[in-house]
Each structure stands twice: as structure tokens, then as C-alpha cells.
C-alpha atoms as a PDB file:
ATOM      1  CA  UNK A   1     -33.337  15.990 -49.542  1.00  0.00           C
ATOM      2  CA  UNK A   2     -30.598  13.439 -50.468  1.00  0.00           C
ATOM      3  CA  UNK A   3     -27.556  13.928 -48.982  1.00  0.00           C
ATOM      4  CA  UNK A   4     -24.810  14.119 -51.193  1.00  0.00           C
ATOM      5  CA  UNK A   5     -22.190  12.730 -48.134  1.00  0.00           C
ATOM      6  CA  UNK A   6     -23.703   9.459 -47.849  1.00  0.00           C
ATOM      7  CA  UNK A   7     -24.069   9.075 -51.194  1.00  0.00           C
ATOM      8  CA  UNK A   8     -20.317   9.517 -52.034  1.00  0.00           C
ATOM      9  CA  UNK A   9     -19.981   7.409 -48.932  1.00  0.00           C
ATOM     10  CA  UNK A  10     -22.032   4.360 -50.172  1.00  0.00           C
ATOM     11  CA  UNK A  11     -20.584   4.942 -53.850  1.00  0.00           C
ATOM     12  CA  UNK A  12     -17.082   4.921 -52.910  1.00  0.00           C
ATOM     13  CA  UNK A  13     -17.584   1.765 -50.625  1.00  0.00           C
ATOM     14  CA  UNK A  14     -19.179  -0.248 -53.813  1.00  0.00           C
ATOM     15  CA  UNK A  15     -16.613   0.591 -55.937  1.00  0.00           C
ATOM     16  CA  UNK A  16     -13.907  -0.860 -53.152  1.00  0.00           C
ATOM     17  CA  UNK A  17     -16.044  -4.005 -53.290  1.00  0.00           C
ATOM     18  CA  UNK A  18     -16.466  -4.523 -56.772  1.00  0.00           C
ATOM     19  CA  UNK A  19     -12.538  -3.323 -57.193  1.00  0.00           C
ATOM     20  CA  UNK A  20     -11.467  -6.008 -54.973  1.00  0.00           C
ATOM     21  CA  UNK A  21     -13.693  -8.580 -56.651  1.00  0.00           C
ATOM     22  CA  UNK A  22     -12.044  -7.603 -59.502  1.00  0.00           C
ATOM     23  CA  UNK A  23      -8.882  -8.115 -58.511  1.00  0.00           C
ATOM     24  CA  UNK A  24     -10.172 -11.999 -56.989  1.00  0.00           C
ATOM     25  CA  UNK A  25     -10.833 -12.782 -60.214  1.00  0.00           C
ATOM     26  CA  UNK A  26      -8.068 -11.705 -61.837  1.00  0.00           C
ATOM     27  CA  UNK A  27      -5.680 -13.540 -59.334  1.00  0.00           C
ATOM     28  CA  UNK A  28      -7.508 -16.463 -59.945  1.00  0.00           C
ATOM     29  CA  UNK A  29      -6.878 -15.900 -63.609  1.00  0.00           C
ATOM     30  CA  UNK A  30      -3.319 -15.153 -63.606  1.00  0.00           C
ATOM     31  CA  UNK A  31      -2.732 -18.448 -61.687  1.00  0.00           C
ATOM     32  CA  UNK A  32      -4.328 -20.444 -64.632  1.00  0.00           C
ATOM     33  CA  UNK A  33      -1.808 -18.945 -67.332  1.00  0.00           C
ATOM     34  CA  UNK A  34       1.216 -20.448 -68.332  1.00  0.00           C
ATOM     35  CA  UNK A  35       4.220 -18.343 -67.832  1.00  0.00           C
ATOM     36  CA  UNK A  36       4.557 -16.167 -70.938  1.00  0.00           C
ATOM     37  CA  UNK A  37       4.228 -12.647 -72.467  1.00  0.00           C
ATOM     38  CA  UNK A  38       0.631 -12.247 -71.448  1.00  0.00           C
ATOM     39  CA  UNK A  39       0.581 -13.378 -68.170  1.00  0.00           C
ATOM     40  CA  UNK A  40       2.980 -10.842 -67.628  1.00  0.00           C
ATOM     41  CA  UNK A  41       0.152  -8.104 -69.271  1.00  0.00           C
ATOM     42  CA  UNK A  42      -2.451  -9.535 -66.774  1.00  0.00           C
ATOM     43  CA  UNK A  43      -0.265  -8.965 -64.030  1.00  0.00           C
ATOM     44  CA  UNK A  44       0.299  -5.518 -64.959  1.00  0.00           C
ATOM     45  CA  UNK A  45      -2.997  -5.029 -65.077  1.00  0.00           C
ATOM     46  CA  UNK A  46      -3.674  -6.675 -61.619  1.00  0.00           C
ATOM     47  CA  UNK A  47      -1.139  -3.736 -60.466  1.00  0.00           C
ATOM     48  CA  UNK A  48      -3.387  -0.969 -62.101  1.00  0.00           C
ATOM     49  CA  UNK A  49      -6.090  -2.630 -60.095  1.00  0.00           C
ATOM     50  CA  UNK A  50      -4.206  -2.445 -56.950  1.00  0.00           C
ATOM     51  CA  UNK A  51      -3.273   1.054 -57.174  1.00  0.00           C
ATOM     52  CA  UNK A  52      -7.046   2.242 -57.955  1.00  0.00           C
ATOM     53  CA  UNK A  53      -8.003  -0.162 -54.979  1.00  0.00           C
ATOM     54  CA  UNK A  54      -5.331   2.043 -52.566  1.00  0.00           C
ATOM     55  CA  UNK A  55      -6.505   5.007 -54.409  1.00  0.00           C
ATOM     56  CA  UNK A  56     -10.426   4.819 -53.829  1.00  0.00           C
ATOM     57  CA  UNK A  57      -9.599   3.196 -50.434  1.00  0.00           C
ATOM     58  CA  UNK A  58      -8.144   6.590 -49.377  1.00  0.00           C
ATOM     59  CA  UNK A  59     -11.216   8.398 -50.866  1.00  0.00           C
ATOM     60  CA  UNK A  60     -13.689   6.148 -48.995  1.00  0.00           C
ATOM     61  CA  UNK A  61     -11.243   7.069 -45.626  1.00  0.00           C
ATOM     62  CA  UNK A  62     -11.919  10.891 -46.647  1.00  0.00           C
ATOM     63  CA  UNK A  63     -15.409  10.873 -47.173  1.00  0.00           C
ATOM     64  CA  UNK A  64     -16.111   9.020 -44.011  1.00  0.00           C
ATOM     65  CA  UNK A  65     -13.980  11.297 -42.080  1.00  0.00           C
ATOM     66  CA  UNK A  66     -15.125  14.210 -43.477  1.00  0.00           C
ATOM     67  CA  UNK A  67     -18.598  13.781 -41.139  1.00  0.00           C
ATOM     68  CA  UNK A  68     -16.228  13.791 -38.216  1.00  0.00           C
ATOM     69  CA  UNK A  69     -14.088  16.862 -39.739  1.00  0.00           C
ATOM     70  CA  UNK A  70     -12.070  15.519 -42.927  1.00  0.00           C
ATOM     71  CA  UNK A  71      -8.576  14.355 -43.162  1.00  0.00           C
ATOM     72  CA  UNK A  72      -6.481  16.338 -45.690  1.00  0.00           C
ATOM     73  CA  UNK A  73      -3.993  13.495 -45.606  1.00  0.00           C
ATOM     74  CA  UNK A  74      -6.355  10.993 -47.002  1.00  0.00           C
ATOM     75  CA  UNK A  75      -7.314  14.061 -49.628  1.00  0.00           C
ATOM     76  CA  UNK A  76      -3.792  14.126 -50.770  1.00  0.00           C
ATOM     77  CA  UNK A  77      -3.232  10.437 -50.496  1.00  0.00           C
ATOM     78  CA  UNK A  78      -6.669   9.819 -53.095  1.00  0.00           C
ATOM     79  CA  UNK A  79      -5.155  12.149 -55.547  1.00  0.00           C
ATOM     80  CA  UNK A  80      -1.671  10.592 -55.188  1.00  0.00           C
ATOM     81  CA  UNK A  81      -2.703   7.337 -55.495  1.00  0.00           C
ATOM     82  CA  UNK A  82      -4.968   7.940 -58.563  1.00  0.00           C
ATOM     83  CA  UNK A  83      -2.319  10.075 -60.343  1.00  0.00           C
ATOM     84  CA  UNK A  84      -0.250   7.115 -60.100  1.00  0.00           C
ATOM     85  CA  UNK A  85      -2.798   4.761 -61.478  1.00  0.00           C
ATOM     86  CA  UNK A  86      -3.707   6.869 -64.314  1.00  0.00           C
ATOM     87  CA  UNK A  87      -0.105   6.923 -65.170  1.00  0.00           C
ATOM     88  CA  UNK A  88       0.309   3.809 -64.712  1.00  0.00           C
ATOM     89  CA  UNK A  89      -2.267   2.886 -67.088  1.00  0.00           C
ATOM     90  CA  UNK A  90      -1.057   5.215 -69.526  1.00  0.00           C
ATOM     91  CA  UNK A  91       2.022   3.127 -69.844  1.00  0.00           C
ATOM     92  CA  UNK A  92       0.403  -0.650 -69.432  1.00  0.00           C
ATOM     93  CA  UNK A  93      -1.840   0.233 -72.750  1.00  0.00           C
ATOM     94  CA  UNK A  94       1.301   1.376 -74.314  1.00  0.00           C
ATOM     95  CA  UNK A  95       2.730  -2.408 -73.583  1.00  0.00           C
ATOM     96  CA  UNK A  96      -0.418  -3.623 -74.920  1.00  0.00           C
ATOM     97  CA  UNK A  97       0.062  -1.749 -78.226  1.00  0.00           C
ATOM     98  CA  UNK A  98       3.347  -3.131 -78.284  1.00  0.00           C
ATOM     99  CA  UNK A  99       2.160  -6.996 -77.395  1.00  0.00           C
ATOM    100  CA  UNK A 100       4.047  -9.389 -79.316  1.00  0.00           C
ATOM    101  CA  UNK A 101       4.886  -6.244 -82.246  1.00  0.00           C
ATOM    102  CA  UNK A 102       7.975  -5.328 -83.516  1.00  0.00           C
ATOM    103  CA  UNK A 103       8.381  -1.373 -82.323  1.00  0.00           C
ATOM    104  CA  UNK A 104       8.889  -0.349 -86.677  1.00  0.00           C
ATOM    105  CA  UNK A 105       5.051  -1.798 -86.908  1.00  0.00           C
ATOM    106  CA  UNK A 106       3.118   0.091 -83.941  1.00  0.00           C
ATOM    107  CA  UNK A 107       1.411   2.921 -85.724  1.00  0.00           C
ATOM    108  CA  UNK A 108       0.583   5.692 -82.735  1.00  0.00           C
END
């Protein structure tokens, strides 16, 4: 029988690992831009990044502690954290819309 524990465990420590080679990269990108209206929109994005990062981080925290007991902290901090993200992103793809557009042209 699989258990279900270690596999969240294993999951959510992947996804912190690929999040945070994610971010590398985009770092590495953002320092290649010249300073200008998109390099601003990559940074954003690099924040949306950071907040999942925080955000899974906590989950990872939870799932590993929840062998030993469970933290209800780290429970409230993962849904914080990705509340915030998800709003966050919510208002970065509006600023993409709006890249470089007059607000009388954006058709939402």
C-alpha cells in the first residue's frame, strides 16, 4: 500500500526545488533586461514566484510535521501564503493585459 504521507511529502519537496529553480532562472533573466516596462512585469512575476515558494514551503513544513503530530500554524500559514499568491496573480495578469495599452483599448 502506498502511503499517501510520503507521497505529499516527496511531491511538495519537488515542487520547492523546481520553484526555486524557477526563480534562479528568472533572476538571472531579469539581470539581462534593460530597465523598462517589462522588466518591471518579470519582476512581478519573480514576486508571484516567491510567494508560492513561501507558500509550498509552509506546506512541505506541515506535511513533514504532521508524522510527528502536525502543526496547525504551518496549516494556516500554506493557505495564507497561497491566498496571497493567487491574488497576487490575479492582479499581475491584469498588468499584463494592460502592457504597453491604453486602458480605452483593453477589452475584459
Amino acid at each position: 500500500m502506498i502511503d499517501m504521507l510520503l507521497v505529499a511529502q516527496v511531491s511538495s519537496s519537488l515542487t520547492i526545488l523546481m520553484g526555486i529553480i524557477a526563480l534562479i532562472f528568472t533572476i538571472k533573466a531579469i539581470s539581462g533586461l534593460a530597465e523598462d516596462s517589462f522588466k518591471t512585469l518579470v519582476k512581478r512575476m519573480a514576486i508571484f514566484l516567491i510567494l508560492s515558494i513561501i507558500g509550498i514551503s509552509f506546506m512541505t513544513a506541515y506535511h513533514i510535521m504532521d508524522s510527528f503530530g502536525g502543526l496547525e500554524w504551518a496549516l494556516n500559514a500554506w493557505y495564507i501564503f497561497m491566498f496571497m499568491a493567487i491574488i497576487y496573480s490575479i492582479y499581475d495578469s491584469y498588468r499584463i493585459i494592460k502592457f504597453e495599452k491604453p486602458i480605452y483599448s483593453i477589452n475584459l
